[in-house]
Protein backbone atom coordinates (compact mmCIF):
# COMPACT_ATOMS: atom_id res chain seq x y z
CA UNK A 1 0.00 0.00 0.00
CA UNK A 2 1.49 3.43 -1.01
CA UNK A 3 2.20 6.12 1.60
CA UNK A 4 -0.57 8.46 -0.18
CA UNK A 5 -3.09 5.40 0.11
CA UNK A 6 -2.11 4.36 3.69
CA UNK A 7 -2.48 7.88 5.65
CA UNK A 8 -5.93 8.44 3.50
CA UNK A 9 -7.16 5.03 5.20
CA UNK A 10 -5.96 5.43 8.19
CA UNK A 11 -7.70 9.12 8.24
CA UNK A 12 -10.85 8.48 6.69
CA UNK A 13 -11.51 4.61 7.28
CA UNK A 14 -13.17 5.74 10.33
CA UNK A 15 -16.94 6.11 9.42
CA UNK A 16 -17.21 9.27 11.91
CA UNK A 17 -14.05 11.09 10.14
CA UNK A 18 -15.51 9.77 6.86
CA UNK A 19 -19.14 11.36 7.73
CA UNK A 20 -17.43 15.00 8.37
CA UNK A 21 -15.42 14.29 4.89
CA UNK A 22 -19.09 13.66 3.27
CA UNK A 23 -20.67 16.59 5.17
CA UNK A 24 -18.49 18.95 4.01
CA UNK A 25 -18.26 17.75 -0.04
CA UNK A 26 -21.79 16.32 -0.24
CA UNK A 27 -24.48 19.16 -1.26
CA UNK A 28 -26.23 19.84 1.80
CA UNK A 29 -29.63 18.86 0.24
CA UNK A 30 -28.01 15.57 -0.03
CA UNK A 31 -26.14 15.01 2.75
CA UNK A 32 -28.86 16.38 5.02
CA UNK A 33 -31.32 13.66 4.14
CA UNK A 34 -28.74 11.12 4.68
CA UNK A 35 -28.47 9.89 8.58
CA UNK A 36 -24.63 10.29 8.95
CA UNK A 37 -24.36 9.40 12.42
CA UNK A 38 -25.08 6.02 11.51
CA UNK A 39 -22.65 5.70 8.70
CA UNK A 40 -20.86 2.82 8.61
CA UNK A 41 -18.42 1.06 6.25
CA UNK A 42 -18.48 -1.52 3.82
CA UNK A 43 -15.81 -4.81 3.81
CA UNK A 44 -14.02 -4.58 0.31
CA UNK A 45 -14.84 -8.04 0.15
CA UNK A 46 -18.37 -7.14 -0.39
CA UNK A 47 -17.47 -6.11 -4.15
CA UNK A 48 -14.98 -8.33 -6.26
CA UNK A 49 -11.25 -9.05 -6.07
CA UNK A 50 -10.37 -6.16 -8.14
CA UNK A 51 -11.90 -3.46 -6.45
CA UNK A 52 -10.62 -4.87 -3.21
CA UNK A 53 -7.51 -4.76 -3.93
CA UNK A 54 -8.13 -0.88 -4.48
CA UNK A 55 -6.19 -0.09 -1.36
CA UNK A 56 -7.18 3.12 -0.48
CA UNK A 57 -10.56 3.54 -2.02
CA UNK A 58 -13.34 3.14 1.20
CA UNK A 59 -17.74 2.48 0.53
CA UNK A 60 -19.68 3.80 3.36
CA UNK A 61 -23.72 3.11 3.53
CA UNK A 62 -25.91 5.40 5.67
CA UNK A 63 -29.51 5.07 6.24
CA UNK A 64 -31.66 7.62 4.29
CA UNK A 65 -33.76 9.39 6.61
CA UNK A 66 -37.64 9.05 6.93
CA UNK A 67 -37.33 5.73 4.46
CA UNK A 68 -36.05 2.37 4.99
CA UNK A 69 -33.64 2.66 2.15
CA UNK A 70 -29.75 3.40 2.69
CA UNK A 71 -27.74 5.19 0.60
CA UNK A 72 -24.05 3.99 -0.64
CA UNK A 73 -20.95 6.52 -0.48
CA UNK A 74 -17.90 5.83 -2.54
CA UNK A 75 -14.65 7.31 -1.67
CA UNK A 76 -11.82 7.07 -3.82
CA UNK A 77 -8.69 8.64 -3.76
CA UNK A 78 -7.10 9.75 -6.84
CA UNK A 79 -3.09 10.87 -6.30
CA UNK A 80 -1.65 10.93 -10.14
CA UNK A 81 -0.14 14.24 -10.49
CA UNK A 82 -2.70 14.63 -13.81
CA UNK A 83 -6.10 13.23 -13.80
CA UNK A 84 -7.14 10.59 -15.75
CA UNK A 85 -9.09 11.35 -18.82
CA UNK A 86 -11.59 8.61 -18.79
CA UNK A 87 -11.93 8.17 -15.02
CA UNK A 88 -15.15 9.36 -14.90
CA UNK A 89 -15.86 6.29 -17.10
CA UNK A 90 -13.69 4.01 -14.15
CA UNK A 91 -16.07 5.52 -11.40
CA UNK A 92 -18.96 4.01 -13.39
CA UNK A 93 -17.55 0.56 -13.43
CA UNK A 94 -17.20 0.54 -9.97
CA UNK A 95 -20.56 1.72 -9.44
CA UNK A 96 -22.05 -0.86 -11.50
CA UNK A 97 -19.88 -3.40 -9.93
CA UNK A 98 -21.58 -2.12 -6.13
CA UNK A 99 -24.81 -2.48 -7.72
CA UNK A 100 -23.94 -6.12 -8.43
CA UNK A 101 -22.90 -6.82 -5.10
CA UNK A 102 -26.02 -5.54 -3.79
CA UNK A 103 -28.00 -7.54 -5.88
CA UNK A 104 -26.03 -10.61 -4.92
CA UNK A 105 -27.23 -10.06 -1.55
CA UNK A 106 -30.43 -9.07 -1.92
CA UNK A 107 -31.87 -11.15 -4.68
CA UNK A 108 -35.22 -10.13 -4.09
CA UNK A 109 -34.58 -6.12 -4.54
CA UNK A 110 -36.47 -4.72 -7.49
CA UNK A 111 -34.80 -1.30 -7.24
CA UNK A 112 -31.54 -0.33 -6.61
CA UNK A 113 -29.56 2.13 -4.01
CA UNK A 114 -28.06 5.12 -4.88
CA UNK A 115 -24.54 5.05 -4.95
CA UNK A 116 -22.87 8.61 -4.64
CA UNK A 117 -19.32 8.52 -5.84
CA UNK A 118 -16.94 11.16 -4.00
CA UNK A 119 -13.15 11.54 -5.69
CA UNK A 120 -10.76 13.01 -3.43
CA UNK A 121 -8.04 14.51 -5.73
CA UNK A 122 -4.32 16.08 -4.67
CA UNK A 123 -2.99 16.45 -7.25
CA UNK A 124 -1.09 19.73 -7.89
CA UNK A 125 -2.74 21.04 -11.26
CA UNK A 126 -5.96 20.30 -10.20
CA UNK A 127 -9.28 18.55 -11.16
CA UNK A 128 -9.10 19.16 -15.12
CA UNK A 129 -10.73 15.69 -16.32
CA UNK A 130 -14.75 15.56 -16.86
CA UNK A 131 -16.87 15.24 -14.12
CA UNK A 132 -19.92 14.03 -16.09
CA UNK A 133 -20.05 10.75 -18.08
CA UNK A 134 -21.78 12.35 -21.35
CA UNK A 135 -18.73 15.00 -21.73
CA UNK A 136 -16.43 11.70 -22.75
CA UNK A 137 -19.13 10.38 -25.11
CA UNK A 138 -18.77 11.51 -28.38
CA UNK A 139 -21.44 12.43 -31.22
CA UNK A 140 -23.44 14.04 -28.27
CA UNK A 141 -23.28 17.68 -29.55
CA UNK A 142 -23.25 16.53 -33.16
CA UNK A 143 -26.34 14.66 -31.82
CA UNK A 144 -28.33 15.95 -29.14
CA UNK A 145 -30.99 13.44 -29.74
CA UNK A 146 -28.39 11.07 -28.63
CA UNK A 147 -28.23 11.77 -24.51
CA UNK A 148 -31.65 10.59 -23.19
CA UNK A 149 -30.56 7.05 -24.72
CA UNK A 150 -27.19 6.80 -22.98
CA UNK A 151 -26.45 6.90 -19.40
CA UNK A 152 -25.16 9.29 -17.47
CA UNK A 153 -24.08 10.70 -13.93
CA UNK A 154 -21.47 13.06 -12.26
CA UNK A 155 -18.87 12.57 -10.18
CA UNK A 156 -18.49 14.66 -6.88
CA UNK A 157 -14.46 16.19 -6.84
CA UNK A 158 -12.95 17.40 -3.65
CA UNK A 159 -10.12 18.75 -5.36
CA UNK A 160 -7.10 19.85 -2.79
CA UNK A 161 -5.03 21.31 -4.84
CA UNK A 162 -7.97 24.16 -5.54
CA UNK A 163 -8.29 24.59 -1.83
CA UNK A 164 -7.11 27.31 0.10
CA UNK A 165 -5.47 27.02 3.68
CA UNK A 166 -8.07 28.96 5.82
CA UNK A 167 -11.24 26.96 4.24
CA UNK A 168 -9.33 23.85 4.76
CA UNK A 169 -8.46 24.70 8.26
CA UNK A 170 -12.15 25.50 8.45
CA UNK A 171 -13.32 22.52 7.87
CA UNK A 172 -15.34 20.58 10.74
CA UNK A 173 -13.18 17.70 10.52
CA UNK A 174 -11.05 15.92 13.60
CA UNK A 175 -7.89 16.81 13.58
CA UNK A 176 -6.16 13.86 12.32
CA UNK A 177 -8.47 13.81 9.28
CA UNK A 178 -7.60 17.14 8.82
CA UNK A 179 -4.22 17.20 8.95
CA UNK A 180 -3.99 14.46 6.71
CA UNK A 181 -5.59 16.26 3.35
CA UNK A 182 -3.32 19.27 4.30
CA UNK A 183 -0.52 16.89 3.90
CA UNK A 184 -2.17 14.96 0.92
CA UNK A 185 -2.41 18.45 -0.43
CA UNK A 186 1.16 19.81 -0.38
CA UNK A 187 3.35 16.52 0.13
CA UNK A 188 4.50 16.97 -3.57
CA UNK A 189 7.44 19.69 -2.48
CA UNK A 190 9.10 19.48 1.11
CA UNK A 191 9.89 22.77 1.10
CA UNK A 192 6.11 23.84 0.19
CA UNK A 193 5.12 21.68 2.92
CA UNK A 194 7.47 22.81 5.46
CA UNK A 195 6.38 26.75 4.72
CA UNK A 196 2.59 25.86 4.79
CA UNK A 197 3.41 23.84 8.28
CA UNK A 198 5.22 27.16 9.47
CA UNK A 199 2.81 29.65 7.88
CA UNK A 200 -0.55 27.91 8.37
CA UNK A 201 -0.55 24.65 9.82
CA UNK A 202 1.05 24.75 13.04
CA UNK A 203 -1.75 25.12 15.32
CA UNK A 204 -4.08 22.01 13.54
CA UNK A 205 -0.49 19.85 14.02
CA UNK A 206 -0.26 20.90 17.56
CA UNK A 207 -4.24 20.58 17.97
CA UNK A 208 -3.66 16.84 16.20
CA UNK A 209 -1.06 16.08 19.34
CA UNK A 210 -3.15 17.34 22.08
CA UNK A 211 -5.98 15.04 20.88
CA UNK A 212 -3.64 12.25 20.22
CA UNK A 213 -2.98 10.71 23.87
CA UNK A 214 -0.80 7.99 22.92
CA UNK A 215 0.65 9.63 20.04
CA UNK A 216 -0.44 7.21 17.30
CA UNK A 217 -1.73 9.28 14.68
CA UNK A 218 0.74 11.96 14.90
CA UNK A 219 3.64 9.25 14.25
CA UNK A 220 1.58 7.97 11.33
CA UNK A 221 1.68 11.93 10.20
CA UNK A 222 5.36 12.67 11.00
CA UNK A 223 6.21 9.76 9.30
CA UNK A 224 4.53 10.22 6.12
CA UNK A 225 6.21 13.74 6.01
CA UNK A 226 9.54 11.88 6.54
CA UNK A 227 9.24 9.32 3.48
CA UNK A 228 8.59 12.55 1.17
CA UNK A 229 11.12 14.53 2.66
CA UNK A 230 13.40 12.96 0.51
CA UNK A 231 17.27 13.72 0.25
CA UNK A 232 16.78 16.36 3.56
CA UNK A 233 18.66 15.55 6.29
CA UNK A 234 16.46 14.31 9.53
CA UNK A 235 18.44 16.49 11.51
CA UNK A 236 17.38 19.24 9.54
CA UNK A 237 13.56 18.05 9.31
CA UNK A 238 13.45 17.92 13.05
CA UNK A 239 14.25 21.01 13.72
CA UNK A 240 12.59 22.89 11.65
CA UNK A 241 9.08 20.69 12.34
CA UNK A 242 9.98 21.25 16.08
CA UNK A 243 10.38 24.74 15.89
CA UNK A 244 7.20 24.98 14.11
CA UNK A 245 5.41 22.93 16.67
CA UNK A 246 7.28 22.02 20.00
CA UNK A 247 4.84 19.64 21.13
CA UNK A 248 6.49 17.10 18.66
CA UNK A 249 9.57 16.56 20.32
CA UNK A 250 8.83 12.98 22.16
CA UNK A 251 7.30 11.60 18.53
CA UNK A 252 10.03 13.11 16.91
CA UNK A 253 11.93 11.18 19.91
CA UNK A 254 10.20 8.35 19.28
CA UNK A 255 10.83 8.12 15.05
CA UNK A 256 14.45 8.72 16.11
CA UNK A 257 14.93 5.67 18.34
CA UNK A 258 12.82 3.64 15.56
CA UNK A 259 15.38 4.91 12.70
CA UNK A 260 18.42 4.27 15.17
CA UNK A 261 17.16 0.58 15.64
CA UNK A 262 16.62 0.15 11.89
CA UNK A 263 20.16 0.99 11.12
CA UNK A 264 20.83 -1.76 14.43
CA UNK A 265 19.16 -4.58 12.79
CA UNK A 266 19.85 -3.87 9.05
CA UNK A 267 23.83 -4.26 10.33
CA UNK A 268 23.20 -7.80 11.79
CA UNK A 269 21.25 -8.72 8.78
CA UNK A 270 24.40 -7.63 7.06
CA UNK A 271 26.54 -9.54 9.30
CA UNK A 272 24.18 -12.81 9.28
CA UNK A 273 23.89 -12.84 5.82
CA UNK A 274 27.58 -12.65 4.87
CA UNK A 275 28.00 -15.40 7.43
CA UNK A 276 26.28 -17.62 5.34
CA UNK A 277 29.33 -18.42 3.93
CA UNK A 278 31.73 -18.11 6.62
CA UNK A 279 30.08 -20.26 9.25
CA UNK A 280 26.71 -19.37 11.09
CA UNK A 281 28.16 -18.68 14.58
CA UNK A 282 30.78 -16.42 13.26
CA UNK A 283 27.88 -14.67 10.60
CA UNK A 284 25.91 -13.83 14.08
CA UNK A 285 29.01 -12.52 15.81
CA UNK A 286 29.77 -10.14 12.90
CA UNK A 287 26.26 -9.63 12.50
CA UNK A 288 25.80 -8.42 15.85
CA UNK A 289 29.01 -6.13 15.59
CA UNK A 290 28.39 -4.85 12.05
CA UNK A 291 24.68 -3.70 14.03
CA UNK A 292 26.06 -1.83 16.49
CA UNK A 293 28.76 -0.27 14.56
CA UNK A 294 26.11 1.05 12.04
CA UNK A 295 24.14 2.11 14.27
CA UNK A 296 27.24 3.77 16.44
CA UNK A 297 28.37 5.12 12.78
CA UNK A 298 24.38 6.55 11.97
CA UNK A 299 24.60 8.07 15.81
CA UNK A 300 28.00 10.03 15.40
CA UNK A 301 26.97 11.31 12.20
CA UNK A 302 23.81 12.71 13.24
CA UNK A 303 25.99 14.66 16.39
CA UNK A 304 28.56 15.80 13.76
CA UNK A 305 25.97 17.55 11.32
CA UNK A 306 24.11 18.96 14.44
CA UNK A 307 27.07 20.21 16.47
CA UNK A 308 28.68 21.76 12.83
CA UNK A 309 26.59 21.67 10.54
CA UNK A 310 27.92 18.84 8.07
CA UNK A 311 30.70 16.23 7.21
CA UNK A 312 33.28 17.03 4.57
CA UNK A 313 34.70 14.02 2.40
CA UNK A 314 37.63 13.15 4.35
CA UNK A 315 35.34 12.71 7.55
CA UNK A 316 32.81 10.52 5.59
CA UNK A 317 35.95 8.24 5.17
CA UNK A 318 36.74 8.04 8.63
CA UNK A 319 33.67 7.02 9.75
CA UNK A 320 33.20 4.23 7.27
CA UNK A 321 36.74 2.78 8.35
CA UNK A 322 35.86 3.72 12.07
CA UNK A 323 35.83 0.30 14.37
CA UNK A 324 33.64 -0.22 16.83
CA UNK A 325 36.07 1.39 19.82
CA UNK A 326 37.34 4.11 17.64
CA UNK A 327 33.41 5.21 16.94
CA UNK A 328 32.64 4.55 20.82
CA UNK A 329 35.48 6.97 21.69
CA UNK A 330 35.23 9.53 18.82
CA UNK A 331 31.27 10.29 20.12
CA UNK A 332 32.38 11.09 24.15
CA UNK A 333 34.97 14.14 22.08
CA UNK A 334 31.41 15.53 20.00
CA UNK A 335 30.58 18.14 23.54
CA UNK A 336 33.88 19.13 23.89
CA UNK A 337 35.56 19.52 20.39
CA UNK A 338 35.77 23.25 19.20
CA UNK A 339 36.35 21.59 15.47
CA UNK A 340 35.58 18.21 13.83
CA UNK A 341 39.31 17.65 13.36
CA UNK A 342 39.44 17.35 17.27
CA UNK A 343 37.37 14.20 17.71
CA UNK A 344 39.80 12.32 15.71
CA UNK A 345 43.13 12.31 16.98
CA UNK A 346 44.24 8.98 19.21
């Protein structure tokens, strides 16, 4: 599951974070006759393989009031950076497919539900692709004649990109859900991200973490913001997302022991796997050692760029011939050295 596809599902998978969503795209003539407080969500299983295997896309039924109908809500994210020309067309495949479904469960229905479909697009340029099944029919406007005989609906676009930071912010969504469309929104540039988070978005992030007692959705955010932050230095990423918002320090703790114990165990897989052919007990020994120079090697790194600024060349190659005691010793001199040559003398 991509990053894109796993924060949306995390955010919106929720039926009562998925019933603001709907509240706030849904046409109020519409979404007030549907009982939304009793939303609830649909197993993919429900539709075929294919669409279950559409990670990230979520169906929601809701009760319609004053009937004993319910109406069907499909949510689909759409993250290419330029829509897809026919995907109104898509959207109706999947409908039809729902329909199915229901049918298969309800033999006896003579009718069928209404299935609202509800695209959630970030891309940067924008919702440009037809909204309305006729537009990617042709013959219609060399044919008028032609429409009543074909069918035809409209998709519903919440388009992010169009979306400006105070009527996001207004929004009546929790904060998690919130957060994550901001960051759906401008997770194409790190630096655009990091100025909306500064200019903008400081107070919903620090809102998110007040709400979040045990801290579970902010890691899911912080780390999404990490895997697009690309080539930029985690040193550099945590401070300027902690100087934004201060009240991410422990997560940012927290993503820091996690990447220190990655480094830890991707060593001894090293080690373990180079052992293969040396002998298992002496793979495990260098496995273990390999770890925990890595991860000493990662650590002193991370003190060098903090304490000034960067690593030339020359120091690079130090560390990566560095043993285990040399690395030990070289990060009790980080406090006290006035210059990076200092650390590195006997």
């Amino acid at each position: 599951m991509g990053d894109h596809d796993s924060l949306f599902k995390r955010a919106f998978s929720v039926p009562a974070s998925a019933a603001a969503e709907i509240r706030c795209v849904l046409p109020e003539a519409v979404s007030g006759r549907l009982d939304l407080d009793r939303l609830e969500s649909v197993r993919a299983s429900f539709i075929d393989d294919e669409m279950a295997h559409r990670h990230a896309d979520l169906l929601f039924r809701a009760p319609i009031l004053g009937g004993r109908e319910q109406a069907y809500v499909y949510v689909l994210l759409e993250h290419q950076s330029e829509p897809e020309p026919l995907m109104v067309w898509r959207v109706f495949g999947y409908v039809q497919r729902i329909w199915a479904a229901v049918l298969r469960e309800e033999p006896e229905r003579k009718t069928l539900p209404p299935i609202v479909p509800l695209i959630v697009h970030h891309g940067p340029s924008g919702w440009t692709a037809a909204r309305r099944l006729h537009e990617v029919v042709e013959g219609l406007a060399e044919i008028p004649e032609l429409a009543p005989l074909l069918p035809d609906f409209e998709i519903l676009v919440d388009d992010l990109g169009a979306i400006a930071d105070e009527t996001l912010r207004e929004r009546p969504l929790p904060p998690f859900p919130k957060v994550a469309l901001w960051l759906l929104r401008d997770s194409r540039s790190i630096e655009r991200l990091l100025q909306s988070l500064a200019a903008a978005w400081r107070e919903e992030l620090s809102r998110l973490r007040r709400a979040d007692a045990g801290g579970e959705d902010t890691l899911v955010a912080l780390r999404y913001i990490l895997r697009v932050a690309g080539d930029l230095p985690f040193e550099t990423l945590r401070e300027r997302l902690e100087a934004a918002t201060p009240e991410l320090e422990d997560v940012m703790a927290t993503i820091e022991e996690q990447i220190f114990q990655r480094g830890f165990e991707k060593g001894v897989q090293q080690g373990v796997e180079q052992g293969i052919q040396q002998g298992v007990e002496q793979g495990i020994q260098q496995g273990v050692e390999q770890g925990r120079a890595e991860a000493l090697r990662d650590t002193l790194g991370r003190l060098l760029r903090a304490r000034f600024g960067g690593v030339d060349v020359s120091i690079e190659r130090h560390l990566e011939a560095a043993s285990e005691g040399d690395l030990d010793r070289w990060i009790e001199r980080v406090v006290t050295a006035e210059r990076p040559e200092d650390i590195f003398g006997p």
